[in-house]
Protein backbone atom coordinates (compact mmCIF):
# COMPACT_ATOMS: atom_id res chain seq x y z
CA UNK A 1 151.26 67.20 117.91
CA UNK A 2 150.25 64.27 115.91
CA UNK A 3 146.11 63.74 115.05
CA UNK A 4 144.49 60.79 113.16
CA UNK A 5 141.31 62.14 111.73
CA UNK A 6 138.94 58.90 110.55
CA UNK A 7 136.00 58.81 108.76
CA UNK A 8 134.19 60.16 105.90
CA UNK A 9 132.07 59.09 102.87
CA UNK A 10 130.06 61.80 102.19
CA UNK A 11 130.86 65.49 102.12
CA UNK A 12 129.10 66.55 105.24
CA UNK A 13 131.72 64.60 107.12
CA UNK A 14 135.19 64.97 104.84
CA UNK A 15 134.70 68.31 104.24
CA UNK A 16 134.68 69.67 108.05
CA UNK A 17 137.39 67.72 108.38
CA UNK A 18 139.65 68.79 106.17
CA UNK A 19 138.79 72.63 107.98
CA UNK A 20 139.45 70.85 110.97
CA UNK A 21 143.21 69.54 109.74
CA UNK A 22 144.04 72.63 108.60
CA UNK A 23 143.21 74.47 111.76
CA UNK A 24 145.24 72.32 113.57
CA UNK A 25 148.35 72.56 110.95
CA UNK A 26 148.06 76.25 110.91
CA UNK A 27 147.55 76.95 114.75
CA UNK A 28 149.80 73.86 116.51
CA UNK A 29 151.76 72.84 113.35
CA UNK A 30 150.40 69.39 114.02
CA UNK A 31 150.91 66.44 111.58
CA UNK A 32 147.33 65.05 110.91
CA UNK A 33 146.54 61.62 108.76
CA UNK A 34 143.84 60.60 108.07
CA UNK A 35 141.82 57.35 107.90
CA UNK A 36 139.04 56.32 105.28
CA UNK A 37 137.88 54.08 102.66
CA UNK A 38 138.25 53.86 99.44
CA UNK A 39 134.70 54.74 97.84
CA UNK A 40 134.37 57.61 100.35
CA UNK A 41 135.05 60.80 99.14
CA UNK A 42 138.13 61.40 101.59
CA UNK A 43 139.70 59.05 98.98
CA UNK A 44 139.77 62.19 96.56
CA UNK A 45 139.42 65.08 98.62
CA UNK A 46 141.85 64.18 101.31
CA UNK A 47 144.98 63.48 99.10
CA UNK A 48 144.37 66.99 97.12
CA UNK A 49 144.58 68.45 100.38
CA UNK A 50 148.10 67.29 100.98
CA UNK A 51 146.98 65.17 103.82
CA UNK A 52 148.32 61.05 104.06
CA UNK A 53 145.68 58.54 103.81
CA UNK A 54 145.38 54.56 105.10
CA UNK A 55 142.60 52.85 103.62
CA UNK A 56 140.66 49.90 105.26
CA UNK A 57 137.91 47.94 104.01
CA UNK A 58 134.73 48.18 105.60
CA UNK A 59 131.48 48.73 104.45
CA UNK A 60 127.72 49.76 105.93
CA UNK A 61 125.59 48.05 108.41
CA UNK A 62 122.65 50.31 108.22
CA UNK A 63 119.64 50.24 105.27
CA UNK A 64 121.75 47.47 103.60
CA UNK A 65 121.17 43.98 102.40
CA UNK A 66 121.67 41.01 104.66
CA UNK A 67 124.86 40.02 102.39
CA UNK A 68 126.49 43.21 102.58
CA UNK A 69 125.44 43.30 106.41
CA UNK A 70 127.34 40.02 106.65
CA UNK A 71 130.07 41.58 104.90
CA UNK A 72 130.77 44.01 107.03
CA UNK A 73 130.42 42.71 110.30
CA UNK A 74 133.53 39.84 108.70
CA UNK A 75 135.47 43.36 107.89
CA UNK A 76 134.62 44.91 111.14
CA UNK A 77 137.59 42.84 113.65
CA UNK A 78 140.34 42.73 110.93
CA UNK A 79 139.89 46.41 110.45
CA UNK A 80 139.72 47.09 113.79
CA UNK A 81 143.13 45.24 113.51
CA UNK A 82 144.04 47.55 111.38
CA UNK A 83 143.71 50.26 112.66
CA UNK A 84 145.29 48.90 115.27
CA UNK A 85 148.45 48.66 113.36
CA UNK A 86 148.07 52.11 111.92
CA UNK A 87 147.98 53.82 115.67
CA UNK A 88 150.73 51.79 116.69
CA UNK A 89 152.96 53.02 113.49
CA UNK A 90 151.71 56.65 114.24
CA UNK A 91 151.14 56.98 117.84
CA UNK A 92 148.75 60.18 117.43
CA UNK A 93 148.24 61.94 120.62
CA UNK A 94 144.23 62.36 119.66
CA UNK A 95 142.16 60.41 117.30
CA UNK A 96 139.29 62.19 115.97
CA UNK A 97 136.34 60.27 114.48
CA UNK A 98 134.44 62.11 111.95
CA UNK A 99 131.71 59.97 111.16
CA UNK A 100 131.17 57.64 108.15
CA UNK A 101 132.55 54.16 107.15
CA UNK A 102 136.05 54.36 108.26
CA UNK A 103 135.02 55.95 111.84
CA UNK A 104 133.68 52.93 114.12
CA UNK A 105 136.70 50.48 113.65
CA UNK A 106 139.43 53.60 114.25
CA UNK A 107 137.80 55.05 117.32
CA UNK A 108 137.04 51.27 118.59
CA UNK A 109 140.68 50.84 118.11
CA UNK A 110 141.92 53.97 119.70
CA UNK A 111 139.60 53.33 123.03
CA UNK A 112 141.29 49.71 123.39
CA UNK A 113 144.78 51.00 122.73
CA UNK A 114 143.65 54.14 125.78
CA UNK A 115 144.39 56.78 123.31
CA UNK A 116 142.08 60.05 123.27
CA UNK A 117 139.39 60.60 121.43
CA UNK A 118 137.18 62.63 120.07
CA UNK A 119 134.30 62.55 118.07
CA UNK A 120 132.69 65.37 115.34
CA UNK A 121 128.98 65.14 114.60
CA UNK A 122 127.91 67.19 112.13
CA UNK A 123 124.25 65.80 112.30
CA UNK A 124 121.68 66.37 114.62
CA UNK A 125 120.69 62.73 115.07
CA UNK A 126 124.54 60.62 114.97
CA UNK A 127 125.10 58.14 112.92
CA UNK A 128 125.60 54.78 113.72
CA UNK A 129 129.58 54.71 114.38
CA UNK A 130 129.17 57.76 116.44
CA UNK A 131 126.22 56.29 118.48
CA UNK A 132 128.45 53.31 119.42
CA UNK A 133 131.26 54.98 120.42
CA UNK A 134 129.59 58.08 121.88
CA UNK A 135 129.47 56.90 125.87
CA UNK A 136 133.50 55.71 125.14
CA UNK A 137 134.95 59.00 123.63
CA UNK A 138 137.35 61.39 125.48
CA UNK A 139 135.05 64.22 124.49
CA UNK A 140 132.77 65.18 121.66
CA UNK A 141 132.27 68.63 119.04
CA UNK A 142 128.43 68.40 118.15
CA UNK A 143 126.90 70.83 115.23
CA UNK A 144 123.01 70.67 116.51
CA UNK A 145 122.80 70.72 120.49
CA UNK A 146 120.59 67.85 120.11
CA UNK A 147 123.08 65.44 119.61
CA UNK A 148 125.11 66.25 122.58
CA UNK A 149 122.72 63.71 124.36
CA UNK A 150 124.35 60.79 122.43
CA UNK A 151 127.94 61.41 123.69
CA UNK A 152 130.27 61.78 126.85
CA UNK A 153 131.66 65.73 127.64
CA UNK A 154 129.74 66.68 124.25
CA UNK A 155 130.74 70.48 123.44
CA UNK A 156 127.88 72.20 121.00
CA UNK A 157 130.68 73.74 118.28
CA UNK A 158 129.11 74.21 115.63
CA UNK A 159 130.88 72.78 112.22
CA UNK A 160 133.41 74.11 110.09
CA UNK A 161 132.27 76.26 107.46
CA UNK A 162 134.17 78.32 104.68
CA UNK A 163 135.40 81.86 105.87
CA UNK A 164 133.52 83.38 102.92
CA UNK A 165 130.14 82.50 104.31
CA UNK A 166 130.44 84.83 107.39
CA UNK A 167 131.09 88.05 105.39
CA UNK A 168 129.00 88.17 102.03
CA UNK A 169 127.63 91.64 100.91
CA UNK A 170 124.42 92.47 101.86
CA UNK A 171 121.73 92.59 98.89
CA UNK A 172 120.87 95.73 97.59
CA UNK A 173 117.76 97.19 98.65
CA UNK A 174 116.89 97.46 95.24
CA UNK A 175 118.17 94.32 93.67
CA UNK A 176 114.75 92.34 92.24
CA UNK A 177 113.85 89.06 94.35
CA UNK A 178 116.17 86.34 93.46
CA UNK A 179 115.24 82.54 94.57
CA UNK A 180 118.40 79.93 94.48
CA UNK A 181 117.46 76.36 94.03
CA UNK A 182 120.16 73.86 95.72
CA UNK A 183 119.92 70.50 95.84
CA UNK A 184 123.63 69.39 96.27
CA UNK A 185 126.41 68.12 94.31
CA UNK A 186 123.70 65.32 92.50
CA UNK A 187 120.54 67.34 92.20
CA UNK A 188 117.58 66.74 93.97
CA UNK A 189 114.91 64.90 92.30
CA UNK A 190 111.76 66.72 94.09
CA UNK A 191 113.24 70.06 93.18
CA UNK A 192 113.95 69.06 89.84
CA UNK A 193 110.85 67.60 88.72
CA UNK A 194 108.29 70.20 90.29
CA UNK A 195 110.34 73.63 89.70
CA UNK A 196 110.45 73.78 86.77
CA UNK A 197 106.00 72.76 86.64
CA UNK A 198 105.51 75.56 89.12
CA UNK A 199 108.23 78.28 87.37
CA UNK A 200 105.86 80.61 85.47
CA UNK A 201 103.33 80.48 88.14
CA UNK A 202 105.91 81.78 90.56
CA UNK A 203 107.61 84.03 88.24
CA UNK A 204 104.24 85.73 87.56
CA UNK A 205 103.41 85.63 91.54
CA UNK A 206 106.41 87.79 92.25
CA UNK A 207 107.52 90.80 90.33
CA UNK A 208 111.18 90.64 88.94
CA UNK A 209 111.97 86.87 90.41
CA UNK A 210 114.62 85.42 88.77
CA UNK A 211 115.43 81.27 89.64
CA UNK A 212 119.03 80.12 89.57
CA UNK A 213 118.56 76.21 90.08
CA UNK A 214 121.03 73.46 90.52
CA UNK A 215 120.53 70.19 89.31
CA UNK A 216 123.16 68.17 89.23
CA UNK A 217 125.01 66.84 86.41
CA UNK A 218 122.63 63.64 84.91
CA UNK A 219 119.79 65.92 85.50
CA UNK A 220 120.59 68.93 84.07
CA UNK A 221 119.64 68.76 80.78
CA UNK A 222 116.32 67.23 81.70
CA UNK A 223 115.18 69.91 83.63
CA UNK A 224 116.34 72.34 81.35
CA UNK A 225 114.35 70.47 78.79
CA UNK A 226 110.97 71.15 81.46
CA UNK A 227 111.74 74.67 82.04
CA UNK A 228 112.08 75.37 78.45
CA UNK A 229 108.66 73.44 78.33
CA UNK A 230 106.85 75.37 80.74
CA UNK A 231 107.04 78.45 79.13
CA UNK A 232 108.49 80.36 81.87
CA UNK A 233 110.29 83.29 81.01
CA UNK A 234 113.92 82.46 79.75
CA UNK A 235 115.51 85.28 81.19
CA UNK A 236 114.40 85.02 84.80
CA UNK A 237 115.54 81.64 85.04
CA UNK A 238 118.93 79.47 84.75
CA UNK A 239 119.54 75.88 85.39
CA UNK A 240 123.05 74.85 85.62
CA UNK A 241 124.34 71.42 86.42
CA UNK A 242 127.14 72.50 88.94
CA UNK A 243 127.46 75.48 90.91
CA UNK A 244 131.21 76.80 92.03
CA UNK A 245 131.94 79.54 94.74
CA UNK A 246 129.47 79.16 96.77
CA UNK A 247 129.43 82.17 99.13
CA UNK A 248 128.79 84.36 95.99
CA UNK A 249 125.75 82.01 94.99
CA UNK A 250 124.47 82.89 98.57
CA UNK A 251 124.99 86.38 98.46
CA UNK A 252 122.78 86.68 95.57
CA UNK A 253 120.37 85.00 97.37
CA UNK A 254 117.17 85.81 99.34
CA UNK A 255 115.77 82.53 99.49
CA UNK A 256 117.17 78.86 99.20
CA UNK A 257 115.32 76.35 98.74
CA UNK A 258 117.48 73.42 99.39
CA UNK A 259 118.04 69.95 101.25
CA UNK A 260 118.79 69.97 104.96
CA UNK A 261 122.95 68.23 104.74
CA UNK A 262 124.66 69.68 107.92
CA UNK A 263 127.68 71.34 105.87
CA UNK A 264 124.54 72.99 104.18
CA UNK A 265 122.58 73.98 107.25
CA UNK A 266 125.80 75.51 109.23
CA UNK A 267 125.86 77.70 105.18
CA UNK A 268 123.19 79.16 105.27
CA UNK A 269 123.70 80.29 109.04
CA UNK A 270 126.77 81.67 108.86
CA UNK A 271 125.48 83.20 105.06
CA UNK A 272 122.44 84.84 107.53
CA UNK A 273 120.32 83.30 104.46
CA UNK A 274 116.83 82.44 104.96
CA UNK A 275 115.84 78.86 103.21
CA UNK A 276 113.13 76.26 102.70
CA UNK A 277 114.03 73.23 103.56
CA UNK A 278 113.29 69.93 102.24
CA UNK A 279 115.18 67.09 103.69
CA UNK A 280 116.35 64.26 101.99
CA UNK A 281 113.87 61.58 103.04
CA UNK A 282 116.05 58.09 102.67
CA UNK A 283 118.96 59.70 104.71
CA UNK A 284 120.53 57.52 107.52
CA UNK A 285 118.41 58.25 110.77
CA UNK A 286 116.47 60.86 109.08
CA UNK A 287 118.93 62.96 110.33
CA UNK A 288 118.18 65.65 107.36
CA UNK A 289 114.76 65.67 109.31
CA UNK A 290 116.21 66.64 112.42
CA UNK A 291 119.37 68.99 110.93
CA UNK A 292 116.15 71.33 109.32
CA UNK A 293 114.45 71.06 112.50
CA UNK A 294 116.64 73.18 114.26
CA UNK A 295 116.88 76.35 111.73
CA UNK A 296 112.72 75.21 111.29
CA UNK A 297 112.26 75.98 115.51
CA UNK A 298 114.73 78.97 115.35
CA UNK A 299 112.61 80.79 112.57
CA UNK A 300 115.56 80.35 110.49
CA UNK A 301 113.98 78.36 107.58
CA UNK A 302 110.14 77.20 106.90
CA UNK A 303 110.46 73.16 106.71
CA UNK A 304 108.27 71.21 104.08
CA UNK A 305 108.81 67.66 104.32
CA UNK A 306 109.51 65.57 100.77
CA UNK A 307 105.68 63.30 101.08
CA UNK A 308 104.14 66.68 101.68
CA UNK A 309 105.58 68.22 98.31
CA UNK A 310 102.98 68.73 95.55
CA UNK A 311 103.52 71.94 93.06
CA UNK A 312 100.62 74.05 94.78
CA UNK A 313 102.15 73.54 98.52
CA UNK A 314 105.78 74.36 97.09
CA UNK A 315 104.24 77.26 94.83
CA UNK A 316 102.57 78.48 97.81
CA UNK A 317 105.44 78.32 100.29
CA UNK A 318 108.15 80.09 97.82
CA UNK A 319 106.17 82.83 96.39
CA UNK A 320 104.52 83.84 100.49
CA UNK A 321 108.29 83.79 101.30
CA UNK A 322 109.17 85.94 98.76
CA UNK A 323 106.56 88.64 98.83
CA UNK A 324 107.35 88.93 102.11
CA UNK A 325 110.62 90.81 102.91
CA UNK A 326 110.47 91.92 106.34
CA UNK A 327 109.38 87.99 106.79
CA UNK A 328 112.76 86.80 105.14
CA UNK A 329 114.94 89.72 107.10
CA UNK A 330 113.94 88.02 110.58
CA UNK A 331 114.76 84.79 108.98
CA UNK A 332 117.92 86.19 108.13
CA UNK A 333 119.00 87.12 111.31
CA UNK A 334 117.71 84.50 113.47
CA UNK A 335 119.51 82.07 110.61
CA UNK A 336 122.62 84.23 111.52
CA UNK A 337 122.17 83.89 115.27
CA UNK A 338 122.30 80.23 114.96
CA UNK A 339 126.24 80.60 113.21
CA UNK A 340 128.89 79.39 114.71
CA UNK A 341 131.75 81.67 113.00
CA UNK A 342 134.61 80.14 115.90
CA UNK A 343 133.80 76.71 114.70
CA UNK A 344 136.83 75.09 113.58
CA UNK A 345 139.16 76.74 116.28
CA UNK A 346 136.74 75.48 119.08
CA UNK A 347 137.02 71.68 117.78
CA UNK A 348 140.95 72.24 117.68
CA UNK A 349 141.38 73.68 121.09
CA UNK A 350 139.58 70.67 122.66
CA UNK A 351 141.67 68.42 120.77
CA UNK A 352 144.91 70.32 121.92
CA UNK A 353 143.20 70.21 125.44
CA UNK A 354 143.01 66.10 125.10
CA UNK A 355 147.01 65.72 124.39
């Protein structure tokens, strides 16, 4: 079996994919090569993986400039081309388009050329390459059953998510409160700046809290600097600029306050981890407005929109969470309820089911 994968940019997108190759190598000993650009993050990740990887140029046509708008729709036809040339050379049986730059011009390419497709959407609300070519694709792997509305034989999936999540160690019964702050692999700027304002307040409002917090690495020192400032406690607290293993960050856990990325969303289901979210507000489509949504109407996660952040409503919302443990237990399991542990095996078996 041979699979072209395109897409990418961000992690949301690469990162599932990559889950997605490897299913497919491990279960159907497929070859898989993948398609991206070269300021995605595919151009890193994809090559450490031991996957191949083309490159075309084309850029964004969304919340862009009218030059780079221009730009782009001059790259669009000659990397259509392209990709053209790349299908041709590789004759996949499936091409899978993952979202991001590199996604629109492959799939385009694979319709005209009447190979298979199929499209991932991690997000609940698809972005732009996937809205074009939703009504064109063989059949589509959605995250959120919302977006199954935007594409043709749409199968709700779920997204790939690391083993690790599914099976953490439940928190002892004794184990003081403990409140992890998340705002990706760059910070967030909301969560940086009011935390650390609102820390001693909130480590006073609940007995034996202690704050692990995330900030990213140009922001790290900074908020240290505020936390130190505050006067909060310095043993309840830690702020560290990048956070590895991840499932063990969770199982520590009983809250996360965090941003509302789909990779992060399908987490802290399969962690069973209740969260606040706070979606990033300048994300294409708002679709971190809709990805919280779902967990938000579940009773999965309280939602708290960015405009709507001031230190008393955030101070309010974490330490009512948190004094409430039978309130974050239901959480937990309706977060777990909404997990979707078969995830990367579904989205292989329908591209098998397409060759």
């Amino acid at each position: 079996m041979r699979v072209l994968i395109a897409g990418g940019g961000t992690g949301g997108h690469i990162i599932p994919a990559l889950a997605i190759a490897d299913e497919l190598r491990k279960r159907h000993d497929a070859e898989v090569r993948f398609v991206g650009t070269s300021r995605g993050l595919e151009s890193r990740l994809v090559p450490q993986a031991g996957y191949p990887l083309d490159l075309i140029q084309v850029g964004q046509l969304k919340n862009v400039s009218l030059a780079t708008r221009a730009r782009t729709l001059l790259d669009l036809p000659l990397s259509i081309l392209r990709c053209r040339t790349l299908l041709r050379a590789f004759r996949p049986q499936v091409v899978v388009g993952v979202g991001g730059y590199a996604s629109g011009p492959a799939m385009a390419a694979a319709i005209l050329l009447r190979i298979p497709t199929l499209a991932f959407e991690p997000n609940a609300a698809p972005g732009l390459a996937n809205r074009l070519v939703g009504k064109y694709v063989s059949a589509a792997a959605v995250n959120f059953p919302p977006a199954a509305a935007y594409f043709r034989n749409a199968h709700v999936t779920g997204i790939p998510v690391r083993e690790e999540f599914f099976h953490l160690p439940p928190r002892p019964a004794a184990a003081p409160p403990h409140l992890l702050v998340f705002g990706g692999s760059q910070g967030a700027r909301v969560f940086n700046e009011i935390m650390p304002r609102i820390a001693a307040a909130l480590l006073e409002a609940v007995p034996g809290l202690t704050i692990l917090h995330q900030a990213g690495a140009r922001h790290a020192e900074a908020t240290q600097a505020a936390y130190v400032a505050s006067g909060a406690d310095r043993s309840r607290w830690q702020v560290s600029a990048f956070l590895d293993d991840m499932p063990q960050r969770f199982a520590a856990a009983d809250l996360v306050l965090a941003r509302s990325g789909a990779s992060t969303v399908a987490e802290l289901a399969a962690a069973g981890k209740p969260s606040l979210l706070v979606p990033f507000p300048l994300a294409a489509d708002d679709h971190q407005l809709r990805n919280a949504e779902v967990p938000a109407q579940a009773g999965a996660a309280q939602l708290l929109v960015e405009k709507d952040v001031t230190a008393e409503a955030l101070l309010r919302s974490l330490s009512g969470l948190l004094a409430s443990p039978t309130h974050l237990q239901a959480m937990s399991d309706h977060a777990r309820a909404l997990a979707q542990p078969q995830a990367a095996c579904s989205i292989a078996e329908l591209i098998t089911a397409l060759t």
